[in-house]
Protein backbone atom coordinates (compact mmCIF):
# COMPACT_ATOMS: atom_id res chain seq x y z
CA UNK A 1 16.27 24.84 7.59
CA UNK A 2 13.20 24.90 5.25
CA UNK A 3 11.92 21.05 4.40
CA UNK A 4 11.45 20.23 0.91
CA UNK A 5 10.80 16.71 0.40
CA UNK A 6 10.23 14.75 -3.21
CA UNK A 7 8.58 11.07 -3.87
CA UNK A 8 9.71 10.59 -6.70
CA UNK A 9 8.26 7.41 -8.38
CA UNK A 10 9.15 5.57 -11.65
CA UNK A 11 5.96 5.09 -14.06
CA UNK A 12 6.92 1.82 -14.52
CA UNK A 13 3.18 -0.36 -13.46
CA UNK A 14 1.07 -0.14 -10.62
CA UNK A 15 2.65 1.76 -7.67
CA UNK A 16 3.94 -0.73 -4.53
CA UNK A 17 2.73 -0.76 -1.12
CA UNK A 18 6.44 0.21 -0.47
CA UNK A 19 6.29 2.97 -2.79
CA UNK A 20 3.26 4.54 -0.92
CA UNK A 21 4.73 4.06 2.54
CA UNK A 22 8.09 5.98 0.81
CA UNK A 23 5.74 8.72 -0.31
CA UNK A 24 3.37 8.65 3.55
CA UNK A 25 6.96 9.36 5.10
CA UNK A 26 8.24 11.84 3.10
CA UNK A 27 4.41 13.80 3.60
CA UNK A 28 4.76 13.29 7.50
CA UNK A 29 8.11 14.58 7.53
CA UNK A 30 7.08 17.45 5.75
CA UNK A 31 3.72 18.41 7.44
CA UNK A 32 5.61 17.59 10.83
CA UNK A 33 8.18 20.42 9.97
CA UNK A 34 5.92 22.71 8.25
CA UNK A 35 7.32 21.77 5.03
CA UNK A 36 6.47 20.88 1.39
CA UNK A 37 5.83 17.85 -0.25
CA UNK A 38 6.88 17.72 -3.66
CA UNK A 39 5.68 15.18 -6.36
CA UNK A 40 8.58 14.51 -9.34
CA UNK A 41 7.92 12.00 -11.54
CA UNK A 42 11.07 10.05 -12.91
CA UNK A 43 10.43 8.87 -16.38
CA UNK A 44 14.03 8.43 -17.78
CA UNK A 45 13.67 4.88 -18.12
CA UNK A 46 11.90 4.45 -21.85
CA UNK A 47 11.92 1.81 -21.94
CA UNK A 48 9.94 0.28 -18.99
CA UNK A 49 7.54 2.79 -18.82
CA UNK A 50 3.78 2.46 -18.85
CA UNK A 51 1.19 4.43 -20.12
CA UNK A 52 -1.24 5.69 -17.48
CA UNK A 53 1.28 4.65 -14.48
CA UNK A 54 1.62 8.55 -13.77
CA UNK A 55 -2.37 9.17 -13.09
CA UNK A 56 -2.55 5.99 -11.05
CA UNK A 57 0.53 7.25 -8.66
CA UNK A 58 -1.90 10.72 -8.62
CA UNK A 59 -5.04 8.92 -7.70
CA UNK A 60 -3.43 6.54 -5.08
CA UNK A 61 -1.73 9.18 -3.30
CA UNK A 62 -5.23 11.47 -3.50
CA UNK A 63 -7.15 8.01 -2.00
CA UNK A 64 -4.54 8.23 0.48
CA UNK A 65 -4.89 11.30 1.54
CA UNK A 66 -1.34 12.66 0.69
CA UNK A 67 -1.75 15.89 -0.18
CA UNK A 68 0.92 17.61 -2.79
CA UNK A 69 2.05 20.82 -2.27
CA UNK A 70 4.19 20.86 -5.46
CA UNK A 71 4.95 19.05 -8.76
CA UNK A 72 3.22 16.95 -10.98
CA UNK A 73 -0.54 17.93 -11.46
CA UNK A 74 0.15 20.70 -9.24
CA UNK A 75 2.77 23.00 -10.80
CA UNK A 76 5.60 25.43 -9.02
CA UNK A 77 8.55 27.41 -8.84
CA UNK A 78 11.08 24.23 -10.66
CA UNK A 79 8.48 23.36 -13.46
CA UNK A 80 8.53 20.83 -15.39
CA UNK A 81 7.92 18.28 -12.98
CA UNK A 82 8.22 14.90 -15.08
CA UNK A 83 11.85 14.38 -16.42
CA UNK A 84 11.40 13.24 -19.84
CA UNK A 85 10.28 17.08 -20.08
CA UNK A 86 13.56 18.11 -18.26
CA UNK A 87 16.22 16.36 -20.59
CA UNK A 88 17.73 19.36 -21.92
CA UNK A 89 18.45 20.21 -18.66
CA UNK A 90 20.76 17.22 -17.86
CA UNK A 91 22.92 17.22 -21.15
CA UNK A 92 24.66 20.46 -19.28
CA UNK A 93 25.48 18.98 -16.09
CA UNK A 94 26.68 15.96 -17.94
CA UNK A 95 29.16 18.13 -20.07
CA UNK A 96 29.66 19.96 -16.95
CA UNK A 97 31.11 16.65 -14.96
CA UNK A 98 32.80 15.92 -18.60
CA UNK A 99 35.05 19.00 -18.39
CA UNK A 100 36.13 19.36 -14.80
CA UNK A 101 37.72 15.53 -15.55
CA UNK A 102 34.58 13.71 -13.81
CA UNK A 103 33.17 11.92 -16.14
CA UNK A 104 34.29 10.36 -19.49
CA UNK A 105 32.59 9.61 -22.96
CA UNK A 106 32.22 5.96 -23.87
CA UNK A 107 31.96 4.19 -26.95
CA UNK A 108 31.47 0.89 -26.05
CA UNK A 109 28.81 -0.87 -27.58
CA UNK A 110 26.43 -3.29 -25.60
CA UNK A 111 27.49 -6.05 -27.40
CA UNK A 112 31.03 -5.41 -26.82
CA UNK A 113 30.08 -5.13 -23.06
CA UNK A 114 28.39 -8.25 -22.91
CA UNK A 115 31.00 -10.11 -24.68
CA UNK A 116 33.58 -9.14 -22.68
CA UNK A 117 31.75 -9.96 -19.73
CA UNK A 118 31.06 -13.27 -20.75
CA UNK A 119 34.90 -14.13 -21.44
CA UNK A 120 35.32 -13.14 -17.74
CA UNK A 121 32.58 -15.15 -16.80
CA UNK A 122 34.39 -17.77 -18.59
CA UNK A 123 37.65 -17.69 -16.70
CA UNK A 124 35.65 -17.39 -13.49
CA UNK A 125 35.81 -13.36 -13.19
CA UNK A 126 33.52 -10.80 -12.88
CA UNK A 127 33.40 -8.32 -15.16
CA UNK A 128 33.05 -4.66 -13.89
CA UNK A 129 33.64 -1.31 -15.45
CA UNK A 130 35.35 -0.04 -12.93
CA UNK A 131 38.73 2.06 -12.45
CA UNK A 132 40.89 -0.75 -14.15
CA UNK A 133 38.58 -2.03 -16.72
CA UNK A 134 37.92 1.72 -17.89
CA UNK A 135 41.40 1.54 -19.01
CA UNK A 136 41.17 -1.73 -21.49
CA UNK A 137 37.58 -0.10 -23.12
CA UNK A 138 36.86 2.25 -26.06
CA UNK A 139 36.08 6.12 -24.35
CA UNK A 140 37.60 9.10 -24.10
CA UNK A 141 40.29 8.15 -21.56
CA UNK A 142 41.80 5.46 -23.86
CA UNK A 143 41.20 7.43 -27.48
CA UNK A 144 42.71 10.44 -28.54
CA UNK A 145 40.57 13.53 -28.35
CA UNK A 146 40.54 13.84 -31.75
CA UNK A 147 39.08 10.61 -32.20
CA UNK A 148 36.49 11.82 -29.73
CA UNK A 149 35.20 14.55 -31.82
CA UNK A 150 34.86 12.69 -34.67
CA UNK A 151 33.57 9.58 -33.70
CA UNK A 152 31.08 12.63 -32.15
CA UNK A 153 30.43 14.20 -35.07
CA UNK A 154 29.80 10.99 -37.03
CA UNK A 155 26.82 10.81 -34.73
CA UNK A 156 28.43 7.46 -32.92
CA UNK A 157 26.36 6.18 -29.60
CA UNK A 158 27.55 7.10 -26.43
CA UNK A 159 27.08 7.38 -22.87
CA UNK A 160 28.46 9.47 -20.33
CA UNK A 161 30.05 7.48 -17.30
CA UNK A 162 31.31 8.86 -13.78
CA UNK A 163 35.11 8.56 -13.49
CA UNK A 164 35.23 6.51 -10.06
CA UNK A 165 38.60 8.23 -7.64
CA UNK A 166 40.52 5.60 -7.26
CA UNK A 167 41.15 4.29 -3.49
CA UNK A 168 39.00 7.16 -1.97
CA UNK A 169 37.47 6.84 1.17
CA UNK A 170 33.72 7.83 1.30
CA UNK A 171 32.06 9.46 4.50
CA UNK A 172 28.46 9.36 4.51
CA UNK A 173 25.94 9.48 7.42
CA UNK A 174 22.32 8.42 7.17
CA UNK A 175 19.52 9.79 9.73
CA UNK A 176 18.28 6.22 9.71
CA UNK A 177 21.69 4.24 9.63
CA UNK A 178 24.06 6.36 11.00
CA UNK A 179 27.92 6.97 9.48
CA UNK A 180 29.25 4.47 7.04
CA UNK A 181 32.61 4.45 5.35
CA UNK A 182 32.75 3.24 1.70
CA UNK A 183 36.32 2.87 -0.13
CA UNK A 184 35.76 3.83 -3.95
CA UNK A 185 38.00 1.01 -5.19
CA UNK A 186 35.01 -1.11 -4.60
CA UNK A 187 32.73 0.83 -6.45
CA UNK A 188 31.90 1.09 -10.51
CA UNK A 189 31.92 3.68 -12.96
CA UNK A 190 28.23 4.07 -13.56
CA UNK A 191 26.99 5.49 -16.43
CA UNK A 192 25.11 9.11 -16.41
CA UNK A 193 23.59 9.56 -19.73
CA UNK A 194 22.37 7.20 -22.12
CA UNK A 195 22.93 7.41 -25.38
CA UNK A 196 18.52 7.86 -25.96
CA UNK A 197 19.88 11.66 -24.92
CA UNK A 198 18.21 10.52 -21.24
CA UNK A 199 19.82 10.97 -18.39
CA UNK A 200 19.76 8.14 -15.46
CA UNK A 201 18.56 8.21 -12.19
CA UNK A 202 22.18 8.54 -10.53
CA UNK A 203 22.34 12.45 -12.38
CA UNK A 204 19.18 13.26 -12.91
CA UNK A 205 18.05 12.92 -9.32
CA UNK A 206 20.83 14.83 -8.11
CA UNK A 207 20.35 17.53 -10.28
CA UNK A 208 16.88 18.27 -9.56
CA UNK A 209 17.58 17.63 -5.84
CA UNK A 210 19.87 20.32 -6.23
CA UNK A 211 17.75 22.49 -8.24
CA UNK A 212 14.31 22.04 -6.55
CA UNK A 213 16.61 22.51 -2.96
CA UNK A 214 15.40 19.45 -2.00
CA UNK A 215 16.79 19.10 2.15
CA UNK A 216 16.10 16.00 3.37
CA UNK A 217 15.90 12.64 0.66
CA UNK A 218 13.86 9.86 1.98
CA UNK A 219 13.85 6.89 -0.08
CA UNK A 220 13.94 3.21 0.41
CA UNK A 221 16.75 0.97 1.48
CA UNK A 222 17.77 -0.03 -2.23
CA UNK A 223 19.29 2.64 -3.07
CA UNK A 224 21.51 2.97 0.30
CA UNK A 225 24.53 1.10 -2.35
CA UNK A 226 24.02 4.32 -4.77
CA UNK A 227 24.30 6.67 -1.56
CA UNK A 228 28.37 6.89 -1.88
CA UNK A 229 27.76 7.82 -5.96
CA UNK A 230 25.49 10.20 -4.97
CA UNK A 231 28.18 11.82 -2.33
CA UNK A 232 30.53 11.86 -4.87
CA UNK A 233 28.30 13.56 -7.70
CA UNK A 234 27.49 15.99 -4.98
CA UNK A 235 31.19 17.01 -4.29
CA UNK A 236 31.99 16.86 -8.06
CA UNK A 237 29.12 19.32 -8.52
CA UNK A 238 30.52 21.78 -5.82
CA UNK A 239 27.54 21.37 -4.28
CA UNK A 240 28.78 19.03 -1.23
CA UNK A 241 28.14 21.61 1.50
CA UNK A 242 24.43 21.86 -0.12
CA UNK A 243 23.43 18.06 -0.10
CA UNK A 244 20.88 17.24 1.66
CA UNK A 245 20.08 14.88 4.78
CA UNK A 246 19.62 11.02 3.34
CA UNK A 247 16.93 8.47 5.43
CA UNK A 248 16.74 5.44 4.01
CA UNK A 249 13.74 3.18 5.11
CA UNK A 250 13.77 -0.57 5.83
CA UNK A 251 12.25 -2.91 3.36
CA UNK A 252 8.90 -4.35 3.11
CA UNK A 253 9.33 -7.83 3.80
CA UNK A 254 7.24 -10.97 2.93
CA UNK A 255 4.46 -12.88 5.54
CA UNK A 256 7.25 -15.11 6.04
CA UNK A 257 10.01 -12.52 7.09
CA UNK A 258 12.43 -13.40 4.48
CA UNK A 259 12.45 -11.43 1.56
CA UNK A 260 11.08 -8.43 0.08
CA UNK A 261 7.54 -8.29 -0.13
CA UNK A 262 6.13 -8.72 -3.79
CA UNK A 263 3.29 -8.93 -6.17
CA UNK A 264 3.71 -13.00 -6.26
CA UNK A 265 2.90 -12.92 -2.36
CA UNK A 266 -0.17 -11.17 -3.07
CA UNK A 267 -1.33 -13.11 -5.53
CA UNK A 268 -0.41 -16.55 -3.70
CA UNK A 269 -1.88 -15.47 -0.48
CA UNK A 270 -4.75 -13.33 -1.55
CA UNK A 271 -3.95 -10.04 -0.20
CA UNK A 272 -3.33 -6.92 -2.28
CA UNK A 273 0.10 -5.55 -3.15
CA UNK A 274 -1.33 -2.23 -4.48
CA UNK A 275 -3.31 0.70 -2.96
CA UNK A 276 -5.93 0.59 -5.81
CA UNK A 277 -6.88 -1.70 -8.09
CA UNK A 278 -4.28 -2.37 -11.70
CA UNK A 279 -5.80 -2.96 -15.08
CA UNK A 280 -2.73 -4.88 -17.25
CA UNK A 281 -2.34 -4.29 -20.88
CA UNK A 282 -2.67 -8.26 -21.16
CA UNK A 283 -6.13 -7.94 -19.44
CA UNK A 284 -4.37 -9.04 -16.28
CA UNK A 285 -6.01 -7.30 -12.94
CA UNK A 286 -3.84 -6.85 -9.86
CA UNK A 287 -5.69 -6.06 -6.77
CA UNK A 288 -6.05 -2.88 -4.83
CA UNK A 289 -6.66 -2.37 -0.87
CA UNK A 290 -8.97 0.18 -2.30
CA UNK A 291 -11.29 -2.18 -4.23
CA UNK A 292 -11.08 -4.57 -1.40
CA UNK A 293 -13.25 -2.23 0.75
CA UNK A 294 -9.90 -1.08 3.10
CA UNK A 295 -10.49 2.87 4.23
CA UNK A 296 -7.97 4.39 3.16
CA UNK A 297 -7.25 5.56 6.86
CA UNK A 298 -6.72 2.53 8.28
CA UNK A 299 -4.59 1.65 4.99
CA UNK A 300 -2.49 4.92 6.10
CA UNK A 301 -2.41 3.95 9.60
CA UNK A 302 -0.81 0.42 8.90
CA UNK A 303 1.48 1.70 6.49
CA UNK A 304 2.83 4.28 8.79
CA UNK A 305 3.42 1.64 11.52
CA UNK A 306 5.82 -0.41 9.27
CA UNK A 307 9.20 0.27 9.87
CA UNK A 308 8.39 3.35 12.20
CA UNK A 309 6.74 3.59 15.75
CA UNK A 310 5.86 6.43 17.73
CA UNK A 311 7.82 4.51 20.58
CA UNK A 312 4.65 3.73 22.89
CA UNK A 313 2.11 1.23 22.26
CA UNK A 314 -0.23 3.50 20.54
CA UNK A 315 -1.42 1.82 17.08
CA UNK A 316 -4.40 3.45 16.09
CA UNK A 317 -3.23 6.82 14.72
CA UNK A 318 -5.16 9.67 12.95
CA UNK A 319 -3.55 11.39 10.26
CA UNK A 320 -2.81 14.39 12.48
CA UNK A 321 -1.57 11.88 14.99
CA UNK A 322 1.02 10.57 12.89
CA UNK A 323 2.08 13.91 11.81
CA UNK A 324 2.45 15.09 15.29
CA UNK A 325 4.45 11.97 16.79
CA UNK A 326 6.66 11.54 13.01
CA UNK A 327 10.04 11.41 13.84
CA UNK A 328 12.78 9.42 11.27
CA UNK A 329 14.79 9.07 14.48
CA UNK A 330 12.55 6.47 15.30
CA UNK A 331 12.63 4.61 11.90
CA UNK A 332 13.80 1.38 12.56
CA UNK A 333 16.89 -0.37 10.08
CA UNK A 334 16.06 -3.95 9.84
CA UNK A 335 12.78 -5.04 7.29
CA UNK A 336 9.15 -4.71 8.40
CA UNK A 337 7.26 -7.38 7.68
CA UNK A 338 4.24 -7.41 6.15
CA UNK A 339 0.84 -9.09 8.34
CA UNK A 340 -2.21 -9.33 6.12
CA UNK A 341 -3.84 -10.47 8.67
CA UNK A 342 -2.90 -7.13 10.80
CA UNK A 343 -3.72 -5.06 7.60
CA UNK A 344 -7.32 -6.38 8.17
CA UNK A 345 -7.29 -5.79 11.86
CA UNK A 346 -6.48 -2.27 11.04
CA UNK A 347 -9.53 -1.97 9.00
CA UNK A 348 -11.75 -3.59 11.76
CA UNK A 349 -10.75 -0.46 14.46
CA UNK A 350 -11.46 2.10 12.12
CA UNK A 351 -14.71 0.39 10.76
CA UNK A 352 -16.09 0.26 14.63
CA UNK A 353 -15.26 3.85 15.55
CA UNK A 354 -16.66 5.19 12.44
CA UNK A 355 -20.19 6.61 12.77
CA UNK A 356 -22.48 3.94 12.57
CA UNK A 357 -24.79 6.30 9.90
CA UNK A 358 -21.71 6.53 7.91
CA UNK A 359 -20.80 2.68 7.47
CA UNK A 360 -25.13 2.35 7.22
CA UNK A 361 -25.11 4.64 3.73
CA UNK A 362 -22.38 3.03 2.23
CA UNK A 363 -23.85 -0.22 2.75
CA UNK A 364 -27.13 0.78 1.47
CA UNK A 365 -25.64 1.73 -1.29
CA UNK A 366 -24.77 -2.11 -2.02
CA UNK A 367 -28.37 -3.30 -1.36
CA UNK A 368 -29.61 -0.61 -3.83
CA UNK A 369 -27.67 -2.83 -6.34
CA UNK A 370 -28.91 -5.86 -5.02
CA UNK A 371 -32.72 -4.27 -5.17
CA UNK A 372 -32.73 -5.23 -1.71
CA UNK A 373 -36.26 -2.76 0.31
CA UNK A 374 -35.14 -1.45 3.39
CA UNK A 375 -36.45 1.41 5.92
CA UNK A 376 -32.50 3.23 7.02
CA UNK A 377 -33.38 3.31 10.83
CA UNK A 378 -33.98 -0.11 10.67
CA UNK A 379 -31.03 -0.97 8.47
CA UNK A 380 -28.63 1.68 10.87
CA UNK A 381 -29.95 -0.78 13.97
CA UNK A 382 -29.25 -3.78 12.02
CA UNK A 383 -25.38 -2.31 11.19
CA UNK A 384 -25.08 -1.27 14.52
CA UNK A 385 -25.65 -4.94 15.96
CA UNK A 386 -23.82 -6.82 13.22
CA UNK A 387 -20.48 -5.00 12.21
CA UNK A 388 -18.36 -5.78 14.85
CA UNK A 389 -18.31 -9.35 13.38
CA UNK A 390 -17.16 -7.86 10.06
CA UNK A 391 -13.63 -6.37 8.51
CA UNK A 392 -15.35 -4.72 5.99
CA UNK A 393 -18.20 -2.22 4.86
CA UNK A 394 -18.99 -6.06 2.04
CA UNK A 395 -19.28 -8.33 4.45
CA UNK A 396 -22.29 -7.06 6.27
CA UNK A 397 -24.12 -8.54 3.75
CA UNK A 398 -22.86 -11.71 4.92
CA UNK A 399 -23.57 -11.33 8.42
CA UNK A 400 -27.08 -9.57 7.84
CA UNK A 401 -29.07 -11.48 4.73
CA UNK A 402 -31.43 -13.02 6.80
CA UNK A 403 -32.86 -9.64 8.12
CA UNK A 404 -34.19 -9.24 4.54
CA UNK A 405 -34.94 -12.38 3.59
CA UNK A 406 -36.73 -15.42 5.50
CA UNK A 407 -34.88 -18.62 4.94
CA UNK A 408 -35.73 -20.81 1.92
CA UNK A 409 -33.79 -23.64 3.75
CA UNK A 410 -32.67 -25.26 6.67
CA UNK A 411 -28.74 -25.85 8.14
CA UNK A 412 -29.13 -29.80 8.09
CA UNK A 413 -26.36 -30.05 10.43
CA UNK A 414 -28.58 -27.64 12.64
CA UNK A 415 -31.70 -29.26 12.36
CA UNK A 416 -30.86 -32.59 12.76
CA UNK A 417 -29.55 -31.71 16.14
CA UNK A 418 -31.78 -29.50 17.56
CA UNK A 419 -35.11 -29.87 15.75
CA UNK A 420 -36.13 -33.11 17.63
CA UNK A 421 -37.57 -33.87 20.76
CA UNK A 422 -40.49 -31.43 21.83
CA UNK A 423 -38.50 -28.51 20.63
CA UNK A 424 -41.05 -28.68 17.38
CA UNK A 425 -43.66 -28.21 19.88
CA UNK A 426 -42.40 -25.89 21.96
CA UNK A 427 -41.38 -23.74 19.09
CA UNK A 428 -44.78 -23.90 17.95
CA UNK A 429 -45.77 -22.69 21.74
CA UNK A 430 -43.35 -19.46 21.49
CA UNK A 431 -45.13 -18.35 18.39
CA UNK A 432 -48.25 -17.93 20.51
CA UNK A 433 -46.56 -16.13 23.43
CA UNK A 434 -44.81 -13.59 20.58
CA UNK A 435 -47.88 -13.10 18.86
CA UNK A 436 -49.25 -12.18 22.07
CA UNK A 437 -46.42 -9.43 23.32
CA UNK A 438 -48.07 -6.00 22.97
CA UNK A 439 -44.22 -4.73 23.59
CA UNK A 440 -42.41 -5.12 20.88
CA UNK A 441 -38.98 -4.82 22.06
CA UNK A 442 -35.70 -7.52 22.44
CA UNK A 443 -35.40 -7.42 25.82
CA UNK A 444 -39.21 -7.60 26.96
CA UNK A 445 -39.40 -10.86 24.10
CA UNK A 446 -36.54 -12.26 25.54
CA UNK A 447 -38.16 -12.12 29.36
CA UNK A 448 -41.44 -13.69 27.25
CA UNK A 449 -40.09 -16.40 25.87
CA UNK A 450 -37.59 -17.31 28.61
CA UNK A 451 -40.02 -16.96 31.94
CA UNK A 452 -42.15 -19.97 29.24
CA UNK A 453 -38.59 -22.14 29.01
CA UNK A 454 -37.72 -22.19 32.42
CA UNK A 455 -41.59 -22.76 33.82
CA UNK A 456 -41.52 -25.79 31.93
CA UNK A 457 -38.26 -26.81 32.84
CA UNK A 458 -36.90 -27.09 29.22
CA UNK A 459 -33.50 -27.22 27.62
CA UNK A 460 -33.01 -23.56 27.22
CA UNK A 461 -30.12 -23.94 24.77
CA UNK A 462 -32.00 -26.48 22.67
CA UNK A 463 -35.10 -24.76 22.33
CA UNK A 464 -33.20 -20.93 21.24
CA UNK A 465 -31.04 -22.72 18.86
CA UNK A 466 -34.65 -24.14 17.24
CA UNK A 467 -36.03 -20.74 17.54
CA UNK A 468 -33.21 -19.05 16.01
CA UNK A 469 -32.73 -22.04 13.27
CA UNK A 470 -36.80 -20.61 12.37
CA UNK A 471 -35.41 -17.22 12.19
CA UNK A 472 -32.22 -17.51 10.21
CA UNK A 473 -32.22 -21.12 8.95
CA UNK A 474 -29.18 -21.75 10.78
CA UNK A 475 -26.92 -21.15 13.47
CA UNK A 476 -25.98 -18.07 12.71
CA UNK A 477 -26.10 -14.27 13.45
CA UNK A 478 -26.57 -11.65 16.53
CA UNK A 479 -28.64 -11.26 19.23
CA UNK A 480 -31.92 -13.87 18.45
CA UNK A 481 -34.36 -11.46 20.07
CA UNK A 482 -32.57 -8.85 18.48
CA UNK A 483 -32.86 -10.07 15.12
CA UNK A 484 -36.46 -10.70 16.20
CA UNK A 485 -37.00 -6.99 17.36
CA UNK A 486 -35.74 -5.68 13.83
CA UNK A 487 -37.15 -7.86 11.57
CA UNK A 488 -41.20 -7.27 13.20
CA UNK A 489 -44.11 -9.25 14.73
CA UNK A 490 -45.57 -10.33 11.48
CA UNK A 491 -42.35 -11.65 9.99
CA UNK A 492 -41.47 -13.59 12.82
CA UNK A 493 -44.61 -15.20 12.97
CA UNK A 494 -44.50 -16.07 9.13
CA UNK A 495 -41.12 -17.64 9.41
CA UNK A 496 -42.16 -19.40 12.76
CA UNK A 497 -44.86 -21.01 10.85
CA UNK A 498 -42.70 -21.46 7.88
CA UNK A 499 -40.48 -23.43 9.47
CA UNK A 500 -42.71 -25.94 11.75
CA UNK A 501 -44.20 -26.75 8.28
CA UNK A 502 -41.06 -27.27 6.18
CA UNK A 503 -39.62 -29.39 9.18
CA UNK A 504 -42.72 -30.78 10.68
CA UNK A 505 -43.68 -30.75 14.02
């Protein structure tokens, strides 16, 4: 079998987390079995779409690193690509259904639908337009075909609805799910074309399936109820023997566990949602893992590990690694849920194995902006001893300020606990002894400094934690004699000196 697989997102907003993990398994499954991943936007829906939705689904998969080997932005053998452009397509297959007595034409108006469906909410019913109810409503297996045509030809709305079998028995198997049994007596008679001249997802999505010989349709777990529909429209087609294989993936669930994970969750718990960042029409701004300073490996990497496992205890995956080991088989059925926490873990491995030169000129580039003078082989050393305290390439500004700049105050919590006693004086003592080092190196200050400590019988803790206070104005940071090391003799001295005369001896 050849593998053609399709994301096919809605331009609806900002595209989910969900959406991108739907997308990173269809692109494994494809590069896994040498196949192609196709990119088909699904634009039926008028009106919920949103300008500029289409370019960000482009530039978060290109951030990702999902490559598109055909479709939108990329062209191919089933052009167009984007089904607003298709629609003439779908009117055929519609008519098609129409004629071999699987579909019907109906008239019914919305308001009609909803008032009908409000009397049966009335008596305590539900409403449904199924096999039963088709009979009581205004299409073309309750009017005369003569009224038909001309309520046709007067230009009347319509849609085009799928004439449900009645007491049918469904057989459908899922790669991810296994065989389920759905009777159609249980099912409604959806509608297939809108009366905007649109089709909706149930035909188009078949059709082009069909027509781009799509084989294997991965897809999330909502539309598993749409799967027997989709059988059905198959088999109505003539095309059952050509459908393809259906996967459908486990939800994304909240923190919590319960529920499916959402853009409220986000914004309550202050993690993004969305690969990149979303500018709203209302001004709103959603976040983006992008913008956050996640690389988009590690973003991958998490992603890939939600709902799927390689089935060992491997978690840090390269792309090539996760092609390799893909295998739906191993897609699990029940939710995933969704660790911010872990997201950021994920983002710590990848930021320690990169190459420390690498993580060094991106984070130069951020004290460029902050006119912050630097020599890079220092600044590489100072990455080097700092970023394994960070998650990300920002926060080494956190962790690493006081390299650059001597402090302008004083932790009080720090000082009134450590700068007391005769660690004033003995502060003032280690000044001398580093002044005096012609070596100019941690480890050989460190010997200095504690061979004076412990031949005076001193508190060593007390007297580094005022030493380091003088360096860093607080408790904070790496290696002291490190920091020391980096920073050079004559700014060490100055700050020694600063501090015994902002604190007082």
């Amino acid at each position: 079998m050849t593998v053609r697989v399709r994301f096919a997102p809605s331009p609806t907003g900002p595209l989910h987390i969900g959406g991108v993990r739907t997308a990173l398994f269809n692109y494994l499954f494809a590069k896994k079995h040498n196949g192609t991943f196709i990119l088909r936007i699904e634009d039926t829906d008028q009106n919920r779409y949103v300008a500029g939705a289409e370019d960000y689904i482009v530039e978060a998969l290109e951030w990702c690193g999902i490559e598109i080997d055909e479709g939108y932005t990329k062209g191919g053998p089933a052009c167009p690509y984007k089904q607003s452009e298709r629609k003439n397509i779908y009117r055929k297959y519609a008519e098609q259904l129409i004629q071999n007595g699987m579909a019907y034409y109906a008239f019914d108006t919305p308001e009609e639908i909803a008032d009908r469906r409000q009397k049966y909410e009335a008596e305590g019913k539900t409403f449904t337009y199924n096999q039963e109810e088709r009979k009581r409503m205004v299409n073309s297996l309750t009017l005369s075909e003569t009224e038909v045509k001309t309520r046709i030809g007067k230009g009347e709305p319509y849609v085009i609805r799928f004439k449900m079998p009645e007491d049918k028995t469904v057989e459908m198997n899922d790669v991810v799910r296994g065989e389920m049994k759905v009777n159609t007596n249980t099912l409604d008679d959806k509608v297939l074309f809108k009366s905007d001249g649109l089709p909706t997802y149930h035909l188009a999505n078949i059709v082009d399936d069909h027509l781009m010989q799509i084989s294997h349709v991965i897809r999330g777990e909502e539309w598993l109820p749409s799967l027997a529909l989709h059988y059905l429209l198959y088999e109505a087609f003539g095309w059952g023997t050509e459908k393809p294989e259906f996967a459908h993936l486990p939800l994304l669930l909240k923190p919590t566990g319960k529920g499916k994970l959402s853009k409220r969750d986000g914004e309550k718990m202050g993690f993004p949602v969305f690969p990149l960042q979303w500018h709203g029409k209302d001004g709103e701004v959603a976040a983006g893992y992008r913008e956050d300073g996640y690389f988009p490996e590690a973003f991958v990497n998490m992603l890939a590990l939600l709902g799927w496992n390689p089935g060992n205890d491997q978690e840090i995956l390269s792309k090539s690694e996760l092609i390799d080991q893909f295998d739906l088989g191993k897609v699990q059925k029940g939710g995933a849920r969704f660790d911010p926490e872990k997201a950021k873990w994920f983002n710590h491995q990848y930021l320690q194995s990169k190459p420390v030169k690498e993580i060094t000129k991106t984070f130069s580039e951020k004290l460029d902006k902050k006119g912050i003078n630097y020599d890079f082989n220092i600044l590489n050393e100072i990455v080097e001893v700092v970023r394994e305290r960070v998650n990300f390439v920002h926060e080494l500004w956190d962790q690493s300020y006081f390299f650059f700049h001597a402090p302008q105050d004083y932790d009080a919590k720090v000082v009134k606990k450590r700068w007391k006693n005769n660690v004033p004086q003995a502060i003032e003592v280690i000044k001398g002894i580093l002044a005096g080092t012609d070596n100019w190196q941690a480890e050989e200050l460190k010997q200095q400094v504690s061979d004076y400590i412990n031949a005076h019988e001193l508190g060593f803790g007390a007297v580094m934690s005022g030493l380091r206070l003088s360096i860093v104005g607080g408790a904070k940071g790496p290696d002291l004699f490190k920091i020391i090391e980096l920073i050079g003799r004559d700014n060490t001295l100055e700050r020694i000196e600063l501090a015994i005369k902002k604190l007082g001896k």
